[in-house]
PDB file of N, CA and C in Angstrom:
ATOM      1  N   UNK A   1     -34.335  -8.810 -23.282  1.00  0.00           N
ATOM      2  CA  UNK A   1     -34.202  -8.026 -24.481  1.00  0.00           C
ATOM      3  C   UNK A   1     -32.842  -8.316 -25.115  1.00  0.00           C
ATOM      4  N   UNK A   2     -32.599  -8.358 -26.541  1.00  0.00           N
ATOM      5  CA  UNK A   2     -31.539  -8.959 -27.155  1.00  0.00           C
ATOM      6  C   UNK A   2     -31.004  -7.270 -27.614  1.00  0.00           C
ATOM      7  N   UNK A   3     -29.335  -7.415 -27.543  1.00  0.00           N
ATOM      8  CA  UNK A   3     -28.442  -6.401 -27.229  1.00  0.00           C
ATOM      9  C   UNK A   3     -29.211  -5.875 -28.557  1.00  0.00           C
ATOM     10  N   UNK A   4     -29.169  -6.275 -30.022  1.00  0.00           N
ATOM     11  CA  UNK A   4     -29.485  -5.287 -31.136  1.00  0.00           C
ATOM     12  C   UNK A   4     -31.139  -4.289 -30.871  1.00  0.00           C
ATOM     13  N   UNK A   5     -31.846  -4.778 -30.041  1.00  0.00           N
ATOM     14  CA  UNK A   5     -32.572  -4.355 -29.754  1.00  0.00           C
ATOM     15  C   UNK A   5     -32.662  -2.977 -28.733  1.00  0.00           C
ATOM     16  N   UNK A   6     -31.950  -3.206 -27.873  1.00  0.00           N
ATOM     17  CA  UNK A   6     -31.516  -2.243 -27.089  1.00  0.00           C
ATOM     18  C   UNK A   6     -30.585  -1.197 -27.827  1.00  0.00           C
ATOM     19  N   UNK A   7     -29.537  -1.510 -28.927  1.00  0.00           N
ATOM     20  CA  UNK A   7     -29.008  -0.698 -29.497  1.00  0.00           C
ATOM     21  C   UNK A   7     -29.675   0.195 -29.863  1.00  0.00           C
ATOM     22  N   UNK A   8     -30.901  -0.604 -30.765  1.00  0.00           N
ATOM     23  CA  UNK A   8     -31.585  -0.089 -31.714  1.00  0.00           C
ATOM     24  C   UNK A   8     -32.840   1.149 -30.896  1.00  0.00           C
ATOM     25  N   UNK A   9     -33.176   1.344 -30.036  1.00  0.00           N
ATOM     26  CA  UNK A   9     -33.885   1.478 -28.713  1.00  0.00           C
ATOM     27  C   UNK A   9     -32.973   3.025 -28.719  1.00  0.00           C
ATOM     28  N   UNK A  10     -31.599   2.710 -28.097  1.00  0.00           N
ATOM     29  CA  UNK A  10     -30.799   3.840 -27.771  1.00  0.00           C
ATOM     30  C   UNK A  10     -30.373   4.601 -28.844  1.00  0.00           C
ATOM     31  N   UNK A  11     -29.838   4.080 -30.764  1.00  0.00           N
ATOM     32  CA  UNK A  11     -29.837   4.854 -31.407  1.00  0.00           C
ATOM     33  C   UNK A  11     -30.638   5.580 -31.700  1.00  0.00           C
ATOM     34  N   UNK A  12     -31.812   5.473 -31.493  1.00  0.00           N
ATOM     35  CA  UNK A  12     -33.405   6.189 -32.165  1.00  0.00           C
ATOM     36  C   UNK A  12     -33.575   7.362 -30.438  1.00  0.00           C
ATOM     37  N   UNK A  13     -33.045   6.958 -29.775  1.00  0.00           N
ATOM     38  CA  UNK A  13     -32.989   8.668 -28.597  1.00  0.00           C
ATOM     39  C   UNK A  13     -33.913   8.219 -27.578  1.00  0.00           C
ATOM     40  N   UNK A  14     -34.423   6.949 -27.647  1.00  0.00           N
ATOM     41  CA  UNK A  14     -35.469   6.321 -26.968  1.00  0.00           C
ATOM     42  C   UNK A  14     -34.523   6.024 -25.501  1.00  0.00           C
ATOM     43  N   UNK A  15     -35.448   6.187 -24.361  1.00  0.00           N
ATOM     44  CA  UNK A  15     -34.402   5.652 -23.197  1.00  0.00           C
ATOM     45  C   UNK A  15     -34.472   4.325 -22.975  1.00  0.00           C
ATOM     46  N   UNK A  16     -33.577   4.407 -22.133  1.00  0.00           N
ATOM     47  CA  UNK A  16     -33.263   2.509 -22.232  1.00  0.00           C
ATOM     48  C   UNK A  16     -33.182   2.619 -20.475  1.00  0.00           C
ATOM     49  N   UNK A  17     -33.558   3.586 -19.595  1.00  0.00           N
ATOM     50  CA  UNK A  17     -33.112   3.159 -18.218  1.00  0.00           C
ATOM     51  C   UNK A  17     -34.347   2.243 -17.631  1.00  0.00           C
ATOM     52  N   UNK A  18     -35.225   2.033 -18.011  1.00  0.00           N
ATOM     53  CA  UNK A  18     -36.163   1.027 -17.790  1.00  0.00           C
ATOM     54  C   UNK A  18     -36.203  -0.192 -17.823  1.00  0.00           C
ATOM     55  N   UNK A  19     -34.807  -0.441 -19.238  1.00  0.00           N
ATOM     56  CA  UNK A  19     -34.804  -1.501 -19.531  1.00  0.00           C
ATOM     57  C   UNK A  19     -32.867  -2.409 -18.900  1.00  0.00           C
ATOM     58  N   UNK A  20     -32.708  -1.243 -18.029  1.00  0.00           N
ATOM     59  CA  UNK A  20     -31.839  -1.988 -17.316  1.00  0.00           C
ATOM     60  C   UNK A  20     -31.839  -2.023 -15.643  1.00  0.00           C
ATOM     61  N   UNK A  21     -30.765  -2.989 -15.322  1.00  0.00           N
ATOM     62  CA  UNK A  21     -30.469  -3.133 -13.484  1.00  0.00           C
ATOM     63  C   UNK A  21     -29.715  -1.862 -13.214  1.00  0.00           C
ATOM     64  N   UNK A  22     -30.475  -0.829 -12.636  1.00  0.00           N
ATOM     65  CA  UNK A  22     -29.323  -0.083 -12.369  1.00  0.00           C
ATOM     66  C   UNK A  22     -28.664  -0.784 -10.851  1.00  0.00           C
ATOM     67  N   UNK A  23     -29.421  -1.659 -10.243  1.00  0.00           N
ATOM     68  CA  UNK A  23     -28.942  -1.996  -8.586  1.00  0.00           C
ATOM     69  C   UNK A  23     -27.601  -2.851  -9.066  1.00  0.00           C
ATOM     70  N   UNK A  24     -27.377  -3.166 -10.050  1.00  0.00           N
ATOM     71  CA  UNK A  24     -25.895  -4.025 -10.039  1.00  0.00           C
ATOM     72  C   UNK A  24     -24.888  -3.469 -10.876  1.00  0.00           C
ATOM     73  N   UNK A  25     -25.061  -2.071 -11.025  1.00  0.00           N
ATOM     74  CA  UNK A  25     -24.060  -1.551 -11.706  1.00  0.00           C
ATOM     75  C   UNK A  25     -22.933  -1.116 -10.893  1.00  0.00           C
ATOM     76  N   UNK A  26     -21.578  -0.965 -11.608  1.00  0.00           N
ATOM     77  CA  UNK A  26     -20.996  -0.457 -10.952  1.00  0.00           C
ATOM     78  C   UNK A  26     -20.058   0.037 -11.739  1.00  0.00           C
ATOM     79  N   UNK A  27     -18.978   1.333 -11.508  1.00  0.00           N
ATOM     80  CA  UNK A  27     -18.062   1.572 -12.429  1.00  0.00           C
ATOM     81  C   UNK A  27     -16.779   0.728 -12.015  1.00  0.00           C
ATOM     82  N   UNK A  28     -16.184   0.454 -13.349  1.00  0.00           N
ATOM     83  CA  UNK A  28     -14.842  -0.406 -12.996  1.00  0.00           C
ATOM     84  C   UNK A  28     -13.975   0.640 -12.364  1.00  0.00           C
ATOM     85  N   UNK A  29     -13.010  -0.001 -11.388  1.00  0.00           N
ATOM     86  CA  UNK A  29     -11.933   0.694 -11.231  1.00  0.00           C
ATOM     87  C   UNK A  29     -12.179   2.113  -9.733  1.00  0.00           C
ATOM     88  N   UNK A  30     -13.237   2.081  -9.543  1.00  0.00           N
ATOM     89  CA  UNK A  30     -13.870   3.326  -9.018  1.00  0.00           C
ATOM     90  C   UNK A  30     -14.476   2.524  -7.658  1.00  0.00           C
ATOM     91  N   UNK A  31     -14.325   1.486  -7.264  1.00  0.00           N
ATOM     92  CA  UNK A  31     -14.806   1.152  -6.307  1.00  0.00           C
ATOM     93  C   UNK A  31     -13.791   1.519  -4.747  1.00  0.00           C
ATOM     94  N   UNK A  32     -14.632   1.519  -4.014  1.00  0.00           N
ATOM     95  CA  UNK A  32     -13.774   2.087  -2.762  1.00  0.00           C
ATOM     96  C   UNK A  32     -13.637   1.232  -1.797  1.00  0.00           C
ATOM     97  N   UNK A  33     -11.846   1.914  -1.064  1.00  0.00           N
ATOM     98  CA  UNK A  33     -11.914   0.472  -0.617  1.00  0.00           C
ATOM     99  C   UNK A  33     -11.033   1.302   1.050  1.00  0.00           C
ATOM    100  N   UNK A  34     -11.679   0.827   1.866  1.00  0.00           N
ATOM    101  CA  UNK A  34     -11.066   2.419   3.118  1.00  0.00           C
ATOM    102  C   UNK A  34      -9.622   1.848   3.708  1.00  0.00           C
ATOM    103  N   UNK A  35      -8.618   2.809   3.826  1.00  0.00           N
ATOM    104  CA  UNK A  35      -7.414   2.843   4.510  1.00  0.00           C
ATOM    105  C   UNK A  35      -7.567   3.755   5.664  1.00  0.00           C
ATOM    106  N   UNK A  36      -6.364   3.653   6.491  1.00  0.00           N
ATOM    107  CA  UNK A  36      -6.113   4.278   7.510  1.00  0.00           C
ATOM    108  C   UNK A  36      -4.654   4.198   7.603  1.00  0.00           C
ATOM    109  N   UNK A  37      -4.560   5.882   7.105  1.00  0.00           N
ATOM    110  CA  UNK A  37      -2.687   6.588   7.656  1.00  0.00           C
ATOM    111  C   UNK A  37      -3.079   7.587   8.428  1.00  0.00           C
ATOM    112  N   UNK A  38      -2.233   7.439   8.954  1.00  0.00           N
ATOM    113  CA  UNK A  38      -1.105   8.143  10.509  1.00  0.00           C
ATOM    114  C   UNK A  38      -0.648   9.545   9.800  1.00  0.00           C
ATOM    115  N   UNK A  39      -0.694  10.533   9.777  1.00  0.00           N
ATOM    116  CA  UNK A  39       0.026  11.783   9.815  1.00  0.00           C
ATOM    117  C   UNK A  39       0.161  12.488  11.073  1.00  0.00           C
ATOM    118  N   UNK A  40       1.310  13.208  10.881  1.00  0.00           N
ATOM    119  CA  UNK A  40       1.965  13.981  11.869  1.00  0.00           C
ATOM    120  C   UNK A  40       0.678  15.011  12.152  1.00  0.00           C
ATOM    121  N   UNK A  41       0.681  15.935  13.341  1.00  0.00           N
ATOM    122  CA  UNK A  41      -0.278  16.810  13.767  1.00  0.00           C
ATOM    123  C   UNK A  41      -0.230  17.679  12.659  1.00  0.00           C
ATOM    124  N   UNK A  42       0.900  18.512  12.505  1.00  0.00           N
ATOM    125  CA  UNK A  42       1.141  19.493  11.451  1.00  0.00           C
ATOM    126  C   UNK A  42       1.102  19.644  10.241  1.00  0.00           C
ATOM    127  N   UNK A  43       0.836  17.933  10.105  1.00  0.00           N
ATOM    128  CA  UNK A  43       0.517  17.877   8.367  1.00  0.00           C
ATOM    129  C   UNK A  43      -1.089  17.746   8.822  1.00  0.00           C
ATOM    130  N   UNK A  44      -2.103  17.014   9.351  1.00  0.00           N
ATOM    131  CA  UNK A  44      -3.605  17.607   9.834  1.00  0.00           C
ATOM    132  C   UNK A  44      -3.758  19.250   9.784  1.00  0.00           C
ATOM    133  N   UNK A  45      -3.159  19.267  10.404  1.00  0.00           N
ATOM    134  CA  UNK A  45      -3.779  21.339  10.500  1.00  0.00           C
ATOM    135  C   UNK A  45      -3.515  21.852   9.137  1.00  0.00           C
ATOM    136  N   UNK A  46      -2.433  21.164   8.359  1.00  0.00           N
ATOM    137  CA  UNK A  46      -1.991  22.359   6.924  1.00  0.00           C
ATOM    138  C   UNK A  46      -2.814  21.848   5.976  1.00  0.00           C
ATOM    139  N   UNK A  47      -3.083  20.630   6.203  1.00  0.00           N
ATOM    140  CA  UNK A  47      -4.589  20.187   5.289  1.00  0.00           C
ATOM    141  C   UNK A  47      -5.826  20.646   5.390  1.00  0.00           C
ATOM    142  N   UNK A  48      -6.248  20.521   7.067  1.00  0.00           N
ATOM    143  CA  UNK A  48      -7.739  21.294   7.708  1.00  0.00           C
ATOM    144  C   UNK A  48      -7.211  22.661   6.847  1.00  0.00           C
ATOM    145  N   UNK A  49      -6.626  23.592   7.437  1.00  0.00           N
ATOM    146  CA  UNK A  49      -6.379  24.942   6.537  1.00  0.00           C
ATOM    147  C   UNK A  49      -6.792  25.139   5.124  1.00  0.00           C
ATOM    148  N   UNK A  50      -6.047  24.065   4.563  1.00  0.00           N
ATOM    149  CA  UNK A  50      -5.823  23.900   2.526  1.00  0.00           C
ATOM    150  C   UNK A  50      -7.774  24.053   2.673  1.00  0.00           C
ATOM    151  N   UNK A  51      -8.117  22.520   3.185  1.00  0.00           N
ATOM    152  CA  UNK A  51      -9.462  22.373   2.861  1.00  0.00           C
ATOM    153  C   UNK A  51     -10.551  23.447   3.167  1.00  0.00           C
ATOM    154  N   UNK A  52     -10.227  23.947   4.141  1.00  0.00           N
ATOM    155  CA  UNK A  52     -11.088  25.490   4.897  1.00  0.00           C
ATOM    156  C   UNK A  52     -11.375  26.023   3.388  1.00  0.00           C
ATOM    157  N   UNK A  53     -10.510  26.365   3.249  1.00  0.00           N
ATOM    158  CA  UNK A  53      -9.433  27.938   2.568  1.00  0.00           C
ATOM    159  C   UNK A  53     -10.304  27.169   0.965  1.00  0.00           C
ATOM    160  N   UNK A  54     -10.560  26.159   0.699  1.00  0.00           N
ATOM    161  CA  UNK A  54     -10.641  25.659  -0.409  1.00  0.00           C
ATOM    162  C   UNK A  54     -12.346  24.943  -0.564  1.00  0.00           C
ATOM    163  N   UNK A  55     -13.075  24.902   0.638  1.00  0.00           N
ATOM    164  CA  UNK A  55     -14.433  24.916   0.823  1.00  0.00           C
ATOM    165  C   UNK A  55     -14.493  23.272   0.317  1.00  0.00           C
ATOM    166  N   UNK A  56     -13.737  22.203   0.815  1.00  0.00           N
ATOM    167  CA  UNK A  56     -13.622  20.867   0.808  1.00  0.00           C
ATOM    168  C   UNK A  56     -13.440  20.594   2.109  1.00  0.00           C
ATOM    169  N   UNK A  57     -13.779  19.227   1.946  1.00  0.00           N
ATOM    170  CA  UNK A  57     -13.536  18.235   3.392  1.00  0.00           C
ATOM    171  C   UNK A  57     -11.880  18.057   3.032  1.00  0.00           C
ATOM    172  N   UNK A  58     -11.226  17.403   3.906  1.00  0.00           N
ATOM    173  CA  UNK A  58     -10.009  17.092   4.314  1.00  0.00           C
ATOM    174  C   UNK A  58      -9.910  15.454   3.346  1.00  0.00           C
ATOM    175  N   UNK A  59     -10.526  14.899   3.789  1.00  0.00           N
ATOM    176  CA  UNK A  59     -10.752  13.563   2.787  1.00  0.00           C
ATOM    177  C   UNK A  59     -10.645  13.924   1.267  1.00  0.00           C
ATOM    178  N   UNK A  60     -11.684  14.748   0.770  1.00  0.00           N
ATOM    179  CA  UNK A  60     -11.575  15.790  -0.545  1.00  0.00           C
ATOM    180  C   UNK A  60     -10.141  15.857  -0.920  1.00  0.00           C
ATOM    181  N   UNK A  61      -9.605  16.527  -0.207  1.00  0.00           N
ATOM    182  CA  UNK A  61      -8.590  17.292  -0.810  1.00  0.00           C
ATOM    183  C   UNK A  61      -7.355  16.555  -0.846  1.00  0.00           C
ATOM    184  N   UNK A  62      -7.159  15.066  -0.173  1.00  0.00           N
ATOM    185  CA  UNK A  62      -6.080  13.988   0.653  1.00  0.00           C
ATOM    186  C   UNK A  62      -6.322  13.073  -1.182  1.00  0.00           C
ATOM    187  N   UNK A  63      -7.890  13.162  -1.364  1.00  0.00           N
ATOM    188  CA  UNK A  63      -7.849  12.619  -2.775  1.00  0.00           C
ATOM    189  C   UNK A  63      -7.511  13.174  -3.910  1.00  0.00           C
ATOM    190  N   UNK A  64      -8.229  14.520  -4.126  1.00  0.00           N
ATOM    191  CA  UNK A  64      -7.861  15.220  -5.094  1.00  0.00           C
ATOM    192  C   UNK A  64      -5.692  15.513  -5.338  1.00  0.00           C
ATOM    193  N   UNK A  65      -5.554  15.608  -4.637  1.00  0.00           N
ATOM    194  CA  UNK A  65      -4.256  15.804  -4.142  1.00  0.00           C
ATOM    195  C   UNK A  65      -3.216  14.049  -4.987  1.00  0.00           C
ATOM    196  N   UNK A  66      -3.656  13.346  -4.080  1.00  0.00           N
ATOM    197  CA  UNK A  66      -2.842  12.191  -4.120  1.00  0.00           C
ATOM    198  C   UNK A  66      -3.480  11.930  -5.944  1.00  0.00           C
ATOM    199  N   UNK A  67      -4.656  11.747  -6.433  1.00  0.00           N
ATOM    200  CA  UNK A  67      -4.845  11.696  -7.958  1.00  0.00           C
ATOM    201  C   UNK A  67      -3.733  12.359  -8.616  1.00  0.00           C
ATOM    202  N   UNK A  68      -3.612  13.539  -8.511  1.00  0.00           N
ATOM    203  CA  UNK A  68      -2.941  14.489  -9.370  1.00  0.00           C
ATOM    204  C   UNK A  68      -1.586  13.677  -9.165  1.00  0.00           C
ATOM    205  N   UNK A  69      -1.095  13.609  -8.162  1.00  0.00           N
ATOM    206  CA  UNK A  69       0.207  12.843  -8.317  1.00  0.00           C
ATOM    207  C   UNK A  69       0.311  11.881  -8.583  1.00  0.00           C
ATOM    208  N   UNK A  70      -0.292  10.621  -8.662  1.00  0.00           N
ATOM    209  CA  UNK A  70      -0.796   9.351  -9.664  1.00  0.00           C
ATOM    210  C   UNK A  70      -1.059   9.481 -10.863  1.00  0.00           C
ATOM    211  N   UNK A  71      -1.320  10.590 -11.156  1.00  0.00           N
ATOM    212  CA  UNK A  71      -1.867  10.784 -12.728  1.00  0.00           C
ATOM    213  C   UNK A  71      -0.534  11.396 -13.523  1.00  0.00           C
ATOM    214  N   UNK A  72       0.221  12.274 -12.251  1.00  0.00           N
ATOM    215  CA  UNK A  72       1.420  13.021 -13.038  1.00  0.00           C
ATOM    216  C   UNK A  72       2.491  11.513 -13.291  1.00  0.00           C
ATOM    217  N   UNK A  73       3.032  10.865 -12.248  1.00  0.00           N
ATOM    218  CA  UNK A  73       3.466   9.625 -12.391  1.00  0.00           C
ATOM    219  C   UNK A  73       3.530   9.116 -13.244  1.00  0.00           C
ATOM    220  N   UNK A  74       2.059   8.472 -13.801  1.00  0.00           N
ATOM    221  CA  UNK A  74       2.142   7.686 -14.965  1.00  0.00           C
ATOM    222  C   UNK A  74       2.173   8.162 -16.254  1.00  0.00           C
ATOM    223  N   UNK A  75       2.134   9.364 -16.450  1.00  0.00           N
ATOM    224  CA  UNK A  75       2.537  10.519 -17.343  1.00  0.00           C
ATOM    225  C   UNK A  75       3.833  10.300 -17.927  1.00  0.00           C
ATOM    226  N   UNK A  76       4.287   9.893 -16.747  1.00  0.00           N
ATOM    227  CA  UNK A  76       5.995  10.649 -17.007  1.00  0.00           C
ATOM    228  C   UNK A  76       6.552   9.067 -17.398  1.00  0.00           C
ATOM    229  N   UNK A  77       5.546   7.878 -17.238  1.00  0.00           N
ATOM    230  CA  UNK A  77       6.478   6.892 -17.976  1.00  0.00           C
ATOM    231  C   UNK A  77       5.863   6.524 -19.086  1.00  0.00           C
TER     232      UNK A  77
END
C-alpha cells in the first residue's frame, strides 16, 4: 500500500491496524537493556518500604525515581 493511501485511509477515521506489521514495531529510545547495581542493605529495605507504602515493585520505583532525576538534569541545562 502506497503511504498517500494509508494517509488517506487514516484521515477518513478508517483503521489502518490491518494494514500494518505490528511484530516489528518498536518505540525509539524505549528499548530495554538490563543492568546490575550493588546497593547497600539499607538502601534495599528503604526502597522495599517506599515501594510497599507506594503499591509498586522495587524495580518500579528504582525507575520512576532515577527518570525524574534525568529529566530534572536536563532541565536545568
Amino acid at each position: 500500500m502506497k503511504a498517500k493511501t494509508l494517509d488517506k485511509k487514516f484521515e477518513n477515521g478508517e483503521s489502518i491496524l490491518d494494514d500494518l506489521d505490528l511484530s516489528k514495531s518498536r518505540r525509539p529510545n524505549q528499548e530495554q537493556k538490563r543492568v546490575n547495581v550493588d546497593f547497600p542493605t539499607w538502601m534495599i529495605e528503604s526502597l522495599d518500604r517506599e515501594a510497599k507504602h507506594l503499591g509498586v515493585t522495587r524495580q518500579s520505583i528504582i525507575k520512576v525515581w532515577l527518570a525524574e532525576r534525568l529529566e530534572k538534569i536536563a532541565s536545568n541545562k
